[in-house]
Protein backbone atom coordinates (compact mmCIF):
# COMPACT_ATOMS: atom_id res chain seq x y z
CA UNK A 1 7.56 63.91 48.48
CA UNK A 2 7.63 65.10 44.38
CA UNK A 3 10.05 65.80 42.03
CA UNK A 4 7.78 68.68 40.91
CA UNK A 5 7.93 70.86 44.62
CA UNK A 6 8.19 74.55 43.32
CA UNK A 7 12.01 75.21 42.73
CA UNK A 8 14.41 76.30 39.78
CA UNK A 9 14.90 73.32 39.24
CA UNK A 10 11.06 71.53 39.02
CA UNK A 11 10.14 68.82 36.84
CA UNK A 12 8.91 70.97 34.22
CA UNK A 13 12.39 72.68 33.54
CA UNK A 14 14.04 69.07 33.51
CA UNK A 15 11.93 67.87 31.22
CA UNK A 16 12.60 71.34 28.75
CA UNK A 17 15.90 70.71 29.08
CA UNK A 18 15.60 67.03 28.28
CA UNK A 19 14.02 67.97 25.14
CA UNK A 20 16.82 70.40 24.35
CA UNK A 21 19.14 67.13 24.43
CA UNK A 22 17.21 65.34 21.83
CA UNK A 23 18.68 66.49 18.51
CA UNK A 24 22.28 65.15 20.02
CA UNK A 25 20.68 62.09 21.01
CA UNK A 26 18.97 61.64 18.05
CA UNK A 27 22.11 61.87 16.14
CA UNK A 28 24.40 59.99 18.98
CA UNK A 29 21.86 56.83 18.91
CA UNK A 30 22.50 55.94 14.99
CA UNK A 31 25.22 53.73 14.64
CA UNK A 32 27.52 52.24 12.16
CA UNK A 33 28.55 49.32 13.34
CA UNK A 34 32.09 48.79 11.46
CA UNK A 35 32.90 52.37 11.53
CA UNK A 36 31.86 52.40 15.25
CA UNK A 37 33.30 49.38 16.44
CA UNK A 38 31.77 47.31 19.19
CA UNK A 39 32.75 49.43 22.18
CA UNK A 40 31.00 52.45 20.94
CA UNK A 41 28.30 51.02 19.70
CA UNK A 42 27.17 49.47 23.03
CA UNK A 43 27.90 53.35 24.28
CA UNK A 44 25.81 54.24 22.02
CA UNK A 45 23.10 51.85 22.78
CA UNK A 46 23.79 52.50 26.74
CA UNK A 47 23.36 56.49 26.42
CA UNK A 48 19.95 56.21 24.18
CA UNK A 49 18.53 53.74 26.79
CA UNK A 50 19.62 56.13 29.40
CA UNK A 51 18.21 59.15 27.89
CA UNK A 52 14.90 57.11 26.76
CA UNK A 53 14.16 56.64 30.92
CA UNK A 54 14.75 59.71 31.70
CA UNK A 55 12.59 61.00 29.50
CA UNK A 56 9.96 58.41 29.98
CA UNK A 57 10.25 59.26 34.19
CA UNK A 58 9.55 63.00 33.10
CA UNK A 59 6.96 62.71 30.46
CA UNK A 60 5.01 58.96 30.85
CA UNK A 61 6.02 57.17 34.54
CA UNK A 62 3.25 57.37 37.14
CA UNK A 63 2.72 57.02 40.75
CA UNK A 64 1.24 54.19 40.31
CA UNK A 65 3.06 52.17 38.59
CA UNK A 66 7.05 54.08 38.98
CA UNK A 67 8.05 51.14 41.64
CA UNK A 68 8.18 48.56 38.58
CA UNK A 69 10.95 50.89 36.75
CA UNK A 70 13.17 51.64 39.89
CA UNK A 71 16.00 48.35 38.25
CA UNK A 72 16.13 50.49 35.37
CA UNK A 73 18.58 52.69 37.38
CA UNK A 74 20.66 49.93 38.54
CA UNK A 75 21.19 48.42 34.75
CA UNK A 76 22.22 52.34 33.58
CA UNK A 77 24.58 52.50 36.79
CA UNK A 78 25.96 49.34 36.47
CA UNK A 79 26.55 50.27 32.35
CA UNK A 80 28.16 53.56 32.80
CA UNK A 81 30.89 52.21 35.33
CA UNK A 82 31.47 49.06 33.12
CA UNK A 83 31.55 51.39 30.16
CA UNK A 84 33.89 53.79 31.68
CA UNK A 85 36.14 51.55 33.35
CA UNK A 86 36.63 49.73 29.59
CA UNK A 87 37.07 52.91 28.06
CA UNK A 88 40.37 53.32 29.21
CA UNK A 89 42.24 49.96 27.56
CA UNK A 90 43.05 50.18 24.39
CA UNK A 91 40.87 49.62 21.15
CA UNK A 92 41.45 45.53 20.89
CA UNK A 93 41.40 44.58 24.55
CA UNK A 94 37.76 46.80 24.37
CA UNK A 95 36.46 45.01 21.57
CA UNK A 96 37.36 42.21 23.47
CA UNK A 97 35.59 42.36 26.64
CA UNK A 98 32.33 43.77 23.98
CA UNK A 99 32.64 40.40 22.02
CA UNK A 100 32.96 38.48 24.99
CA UNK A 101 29.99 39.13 26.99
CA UNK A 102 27.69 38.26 23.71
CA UNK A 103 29.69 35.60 22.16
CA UNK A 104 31.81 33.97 24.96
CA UNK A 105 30.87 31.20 27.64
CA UNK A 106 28.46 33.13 29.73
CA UNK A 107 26.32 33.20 26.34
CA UNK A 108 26.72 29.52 25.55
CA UNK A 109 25.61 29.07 29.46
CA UNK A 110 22.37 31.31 28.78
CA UNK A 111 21.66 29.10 26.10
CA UNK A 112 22.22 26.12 28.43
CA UNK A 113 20.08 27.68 31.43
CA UNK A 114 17.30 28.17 28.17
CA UNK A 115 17.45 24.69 27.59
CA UNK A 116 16.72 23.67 30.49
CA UNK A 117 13.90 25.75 31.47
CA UNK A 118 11.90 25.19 28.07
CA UNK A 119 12.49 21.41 28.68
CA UNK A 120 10.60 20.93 32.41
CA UNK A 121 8.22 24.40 32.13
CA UNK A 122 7.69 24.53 28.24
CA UNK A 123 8.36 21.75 26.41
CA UNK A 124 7.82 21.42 22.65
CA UNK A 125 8.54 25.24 21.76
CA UNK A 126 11.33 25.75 19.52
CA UNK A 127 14.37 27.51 20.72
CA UNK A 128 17.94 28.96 20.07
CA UNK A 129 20.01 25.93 21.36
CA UNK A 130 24.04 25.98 21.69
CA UNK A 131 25.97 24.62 19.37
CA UNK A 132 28.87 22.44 20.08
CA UNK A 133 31.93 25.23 21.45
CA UNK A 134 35.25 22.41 21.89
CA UNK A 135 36.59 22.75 25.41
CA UNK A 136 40.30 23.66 23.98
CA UNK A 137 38.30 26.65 22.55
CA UNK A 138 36.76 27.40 25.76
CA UNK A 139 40.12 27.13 27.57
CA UNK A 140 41.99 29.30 24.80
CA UNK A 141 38.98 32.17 25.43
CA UNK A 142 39.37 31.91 29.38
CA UNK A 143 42.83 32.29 28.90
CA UNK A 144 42.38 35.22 26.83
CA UNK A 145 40.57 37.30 28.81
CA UNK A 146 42.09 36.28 32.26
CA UNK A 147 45.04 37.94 30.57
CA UNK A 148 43.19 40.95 29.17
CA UNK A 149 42.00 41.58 33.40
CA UNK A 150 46.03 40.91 34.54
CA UNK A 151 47.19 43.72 31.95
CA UNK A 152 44.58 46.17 32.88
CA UNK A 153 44.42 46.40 36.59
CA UNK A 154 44.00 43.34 38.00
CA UNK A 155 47.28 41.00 37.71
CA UNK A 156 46.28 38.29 40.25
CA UNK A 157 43.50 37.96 39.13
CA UNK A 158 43.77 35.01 36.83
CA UNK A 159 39.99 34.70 35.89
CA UNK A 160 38.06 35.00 32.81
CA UNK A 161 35.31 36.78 34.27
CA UNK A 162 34.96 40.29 34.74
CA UNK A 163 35.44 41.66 38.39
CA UNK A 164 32.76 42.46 40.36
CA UNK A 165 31.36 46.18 39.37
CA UNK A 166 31.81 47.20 43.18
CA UNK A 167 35.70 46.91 42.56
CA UNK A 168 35.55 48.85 38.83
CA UNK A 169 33.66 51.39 40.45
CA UNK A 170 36.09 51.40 43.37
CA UNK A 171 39.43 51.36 40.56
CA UNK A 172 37.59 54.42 38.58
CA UNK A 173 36.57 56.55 41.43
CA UNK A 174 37.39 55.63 44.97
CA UNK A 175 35.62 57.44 47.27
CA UNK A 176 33.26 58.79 44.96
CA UNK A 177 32.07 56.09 41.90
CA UNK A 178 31.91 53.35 44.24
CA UNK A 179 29.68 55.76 46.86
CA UNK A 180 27.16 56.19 43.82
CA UNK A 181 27.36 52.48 42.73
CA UNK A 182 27.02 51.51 46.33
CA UNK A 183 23.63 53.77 46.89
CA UNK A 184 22.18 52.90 43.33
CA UNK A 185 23.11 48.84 44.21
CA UNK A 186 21.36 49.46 47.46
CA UNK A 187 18.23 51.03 46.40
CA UNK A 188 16.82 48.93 43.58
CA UNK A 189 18.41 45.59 45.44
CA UNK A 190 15.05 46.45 47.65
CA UNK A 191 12.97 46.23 44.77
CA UNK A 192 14.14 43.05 43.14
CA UNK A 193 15.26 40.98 46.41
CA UNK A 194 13.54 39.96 49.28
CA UNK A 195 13.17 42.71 51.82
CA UNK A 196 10.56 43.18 54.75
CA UNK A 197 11.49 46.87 55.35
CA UNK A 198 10.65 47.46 51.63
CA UNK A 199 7.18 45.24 51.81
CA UNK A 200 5.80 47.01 54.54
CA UNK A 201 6.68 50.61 53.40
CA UNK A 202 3.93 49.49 50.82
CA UNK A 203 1.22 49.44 53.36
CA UNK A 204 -0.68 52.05 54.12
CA UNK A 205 -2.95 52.67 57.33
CA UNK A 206 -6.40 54.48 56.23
CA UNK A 207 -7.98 53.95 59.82
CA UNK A 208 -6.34 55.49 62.51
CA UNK A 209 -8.96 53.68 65.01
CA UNK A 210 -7.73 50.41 63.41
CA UNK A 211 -4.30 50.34 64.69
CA UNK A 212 -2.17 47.74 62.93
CA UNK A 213 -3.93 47.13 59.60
CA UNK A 214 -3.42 47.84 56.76
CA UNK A 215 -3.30 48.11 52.81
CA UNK A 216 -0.51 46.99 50.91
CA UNK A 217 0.08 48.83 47.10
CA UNK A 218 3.18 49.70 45.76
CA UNK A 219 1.40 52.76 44.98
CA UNK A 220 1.16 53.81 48.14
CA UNK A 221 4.66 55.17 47.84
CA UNK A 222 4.36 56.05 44.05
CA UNK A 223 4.96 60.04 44.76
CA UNK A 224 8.08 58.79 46.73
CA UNK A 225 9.40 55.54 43.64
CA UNK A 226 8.62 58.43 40.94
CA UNK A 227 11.05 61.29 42.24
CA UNK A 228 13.58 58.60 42.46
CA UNK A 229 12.88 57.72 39.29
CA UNK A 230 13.39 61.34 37.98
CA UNK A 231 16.07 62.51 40.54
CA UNK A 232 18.53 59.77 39.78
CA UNK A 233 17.78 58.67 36.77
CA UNK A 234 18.59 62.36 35.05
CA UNK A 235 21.18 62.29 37.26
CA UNK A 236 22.78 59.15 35.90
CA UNK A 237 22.07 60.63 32.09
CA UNK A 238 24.42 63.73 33.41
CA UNK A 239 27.39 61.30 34.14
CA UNK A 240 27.34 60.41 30.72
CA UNK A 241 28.65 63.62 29.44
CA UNK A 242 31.07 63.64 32.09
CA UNK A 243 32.55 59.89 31.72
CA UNK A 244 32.11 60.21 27.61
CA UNK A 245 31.65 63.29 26.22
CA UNK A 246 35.05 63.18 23.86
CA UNK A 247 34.19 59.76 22.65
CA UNK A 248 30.63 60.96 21.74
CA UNK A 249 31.98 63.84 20.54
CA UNK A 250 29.43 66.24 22.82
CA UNK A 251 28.79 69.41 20.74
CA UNK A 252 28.68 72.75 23.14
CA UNK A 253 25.06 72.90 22.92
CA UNK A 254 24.56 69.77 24.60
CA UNK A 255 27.07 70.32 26.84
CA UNK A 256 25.51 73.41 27.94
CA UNK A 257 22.17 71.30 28.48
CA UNK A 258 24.24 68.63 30.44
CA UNK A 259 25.50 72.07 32.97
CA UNK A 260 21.52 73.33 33.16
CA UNK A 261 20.23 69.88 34.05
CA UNK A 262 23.34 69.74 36.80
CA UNK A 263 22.11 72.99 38.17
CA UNK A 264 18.32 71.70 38.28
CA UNK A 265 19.27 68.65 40.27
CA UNK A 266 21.43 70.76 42.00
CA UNK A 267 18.59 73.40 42.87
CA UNK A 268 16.03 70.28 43.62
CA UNK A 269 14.35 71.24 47.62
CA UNK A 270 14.74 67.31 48.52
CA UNK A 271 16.52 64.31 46.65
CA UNK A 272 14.95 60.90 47.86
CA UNK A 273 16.65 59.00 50.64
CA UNK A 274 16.58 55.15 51.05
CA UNK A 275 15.36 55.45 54.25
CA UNK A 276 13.05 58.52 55.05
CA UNK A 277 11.43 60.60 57.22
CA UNK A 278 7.58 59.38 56.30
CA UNK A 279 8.31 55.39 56.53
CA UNK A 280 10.08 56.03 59.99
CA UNK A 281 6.86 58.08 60.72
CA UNK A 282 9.19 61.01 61.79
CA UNK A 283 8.27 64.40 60.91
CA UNK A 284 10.71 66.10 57.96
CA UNK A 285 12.62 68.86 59.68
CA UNK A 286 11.78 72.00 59.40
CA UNK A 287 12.77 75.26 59.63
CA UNK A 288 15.97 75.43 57.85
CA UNK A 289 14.59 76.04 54.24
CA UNK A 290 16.56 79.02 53.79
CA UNK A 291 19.81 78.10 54.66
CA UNK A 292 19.36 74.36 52.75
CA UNK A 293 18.96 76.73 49.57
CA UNK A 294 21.28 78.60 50.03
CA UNK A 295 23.55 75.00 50.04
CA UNK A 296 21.97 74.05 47.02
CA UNK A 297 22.64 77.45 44.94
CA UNK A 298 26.53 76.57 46.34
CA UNK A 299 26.38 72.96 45.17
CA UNK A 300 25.24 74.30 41.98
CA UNK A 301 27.76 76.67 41.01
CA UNK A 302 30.59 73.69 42.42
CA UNK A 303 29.19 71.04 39.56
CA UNK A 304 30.30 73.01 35.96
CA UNK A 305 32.30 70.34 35.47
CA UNK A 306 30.05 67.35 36.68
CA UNK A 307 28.54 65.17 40.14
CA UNK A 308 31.48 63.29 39.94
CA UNK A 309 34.37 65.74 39.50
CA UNK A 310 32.77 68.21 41.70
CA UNK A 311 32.55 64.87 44.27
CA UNK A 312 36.16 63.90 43.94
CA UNK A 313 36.97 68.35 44.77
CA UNK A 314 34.96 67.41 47.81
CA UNK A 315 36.79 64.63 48.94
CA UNK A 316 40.34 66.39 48.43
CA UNK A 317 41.50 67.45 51.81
């Protein structure tokens, strides 16, 4: 399975129309960081990295080596939910939960973690080391933002942290976010933890006299880890436009890209599965080419106004 089956919508068009986008992202990626303010800046910096993949799946990834990328789509899910879920509280509590995540306790306990590894594994290097934070300080931040979670959404709560993604993505879009977060947090949780279904769909039997063995290169999948790569990671770079496009102030050029890059997802023969057809050693059914067309050209006159919002239509009884 490829990205670049002859369609509408093949890799070559995608990656046109991802070079169409570049003049807004060239211009959306500067940043002024007072004028900006924290929240859009790390926008910002989400969007370019988002764009950057996509781009890099298109033009640069390779069979070979497009298993080692496959996290990248889980960070870029994980920061457009975040991101979208934060975009709705107003400008002080944002800043807030910005400021928090690089200045707070969970970066004093990187430091700490730092520390500790340099000390048994590396010792003598020089390192960033935390400084002394007072525990009434510590107290005053927890207390802080367990009140900035109680006034926006989650009132009993009463923890500094932030809530688990899952739940954002369930408060932002039940029955739709949460479905892509779920799928994204699936896939590329079988490329980072331990999982024997994911090992062995890395081997590949050369012999058919020699029943049983085999070789074992994440390569061996590459055409399949490099259309996800493409598929879902233009995909994601879609949602941005959809979840942001007033704050980043989308001109109608790009937004007309955003709608041409829907429809060649849209018009794409086969998306990748998490479980398929060739690892199951089942043949991919055939014989209904037309008519799954035909479904595609319907899907991709129902997304003008994005995957999610044509989703959410879909779910509406």
């Amino acid at each position: 399975m490829t990205a670049s089956d002859d369609s509408a919508g093949d890799v070559l068009s995608t990656r046109r129309h991802l070079a169409d986008l570049a003049p807004f992202i060239d211009s959306a990626r500067q940043c002024g960081m007072i004028e900006d303010g924290a929240f859009v800046a790390c926008l910002k910096a989400s969007l370019a990295k988002a764009y950057d993949f996509a781009v890099f799946a298109e033009n640069d990834a390779k069979e070979a080596t497009a298993f080692f990328s496959m996290g990248t789509l889980r960070s870029i899910c994980e920061d457009i939910i975040v991101l979208r879920l934060v975009s709705t509280f107003n400008e002080a509590d944002q800043k807030s939960v910005i400021m928090s995540a690089i200045q707070g306790p969970a970066f004093i306990s990187a430091l700490e973690r730092q520390v500790e590894f340099f000390k048994l594994f590396r010792p003598g290097q020089p390192i960033i080391r935390p400084g002394t934070m007072p525990q009434v300080k510590i107290a005053s931040h927890d207390s802080h933002m367990a009140a900035l979670w109680a006034r926006n959404g989650w009132p009993r709560r009463n923890d500094p942290k932030p809530p688990p993604t899952e739940q954002m993505a369930r408060k932002i879009g039940p029955g739709t976010v949460d479905v892509l977060y779920n799928y994204i947090f699936r896939l590329t949780s079988e490329t980072v933890h331990f999982n024997p279904r994911a090992l062995f769909r890395t081997g590949w039997e050369r012999d058919s006299g020699a029943r049983g063995h085999m070789t074992f290169a994440p390569s061996n999948y590459g055409r399949y880890f490099l259309a996800y790569c493409r598929i879902y990671g233009t995909f994601l770079l879609t949602i941005y436009a959809e979840f942001f496009g007033d704050i980043l102030a989308l001109p109608d050029s790009a937004k007309t890209t955003f709608k041409v890059l829907r429809r060649a997802l849209a018009l794409q023969p086969r998306w990748p599965e998490i479980v398929t057809f060739e690892e199951m050693n089942q043949p991919v059914p055939k014989g209904h080419e037309i008519l799954g067309m035909l479904q595609h050209f319907m899907v991709a006159e129902d997304i003008e106004d994005g995957f999610i919002a044509a989703a959410e239509k879909a779910k509406t009884p």
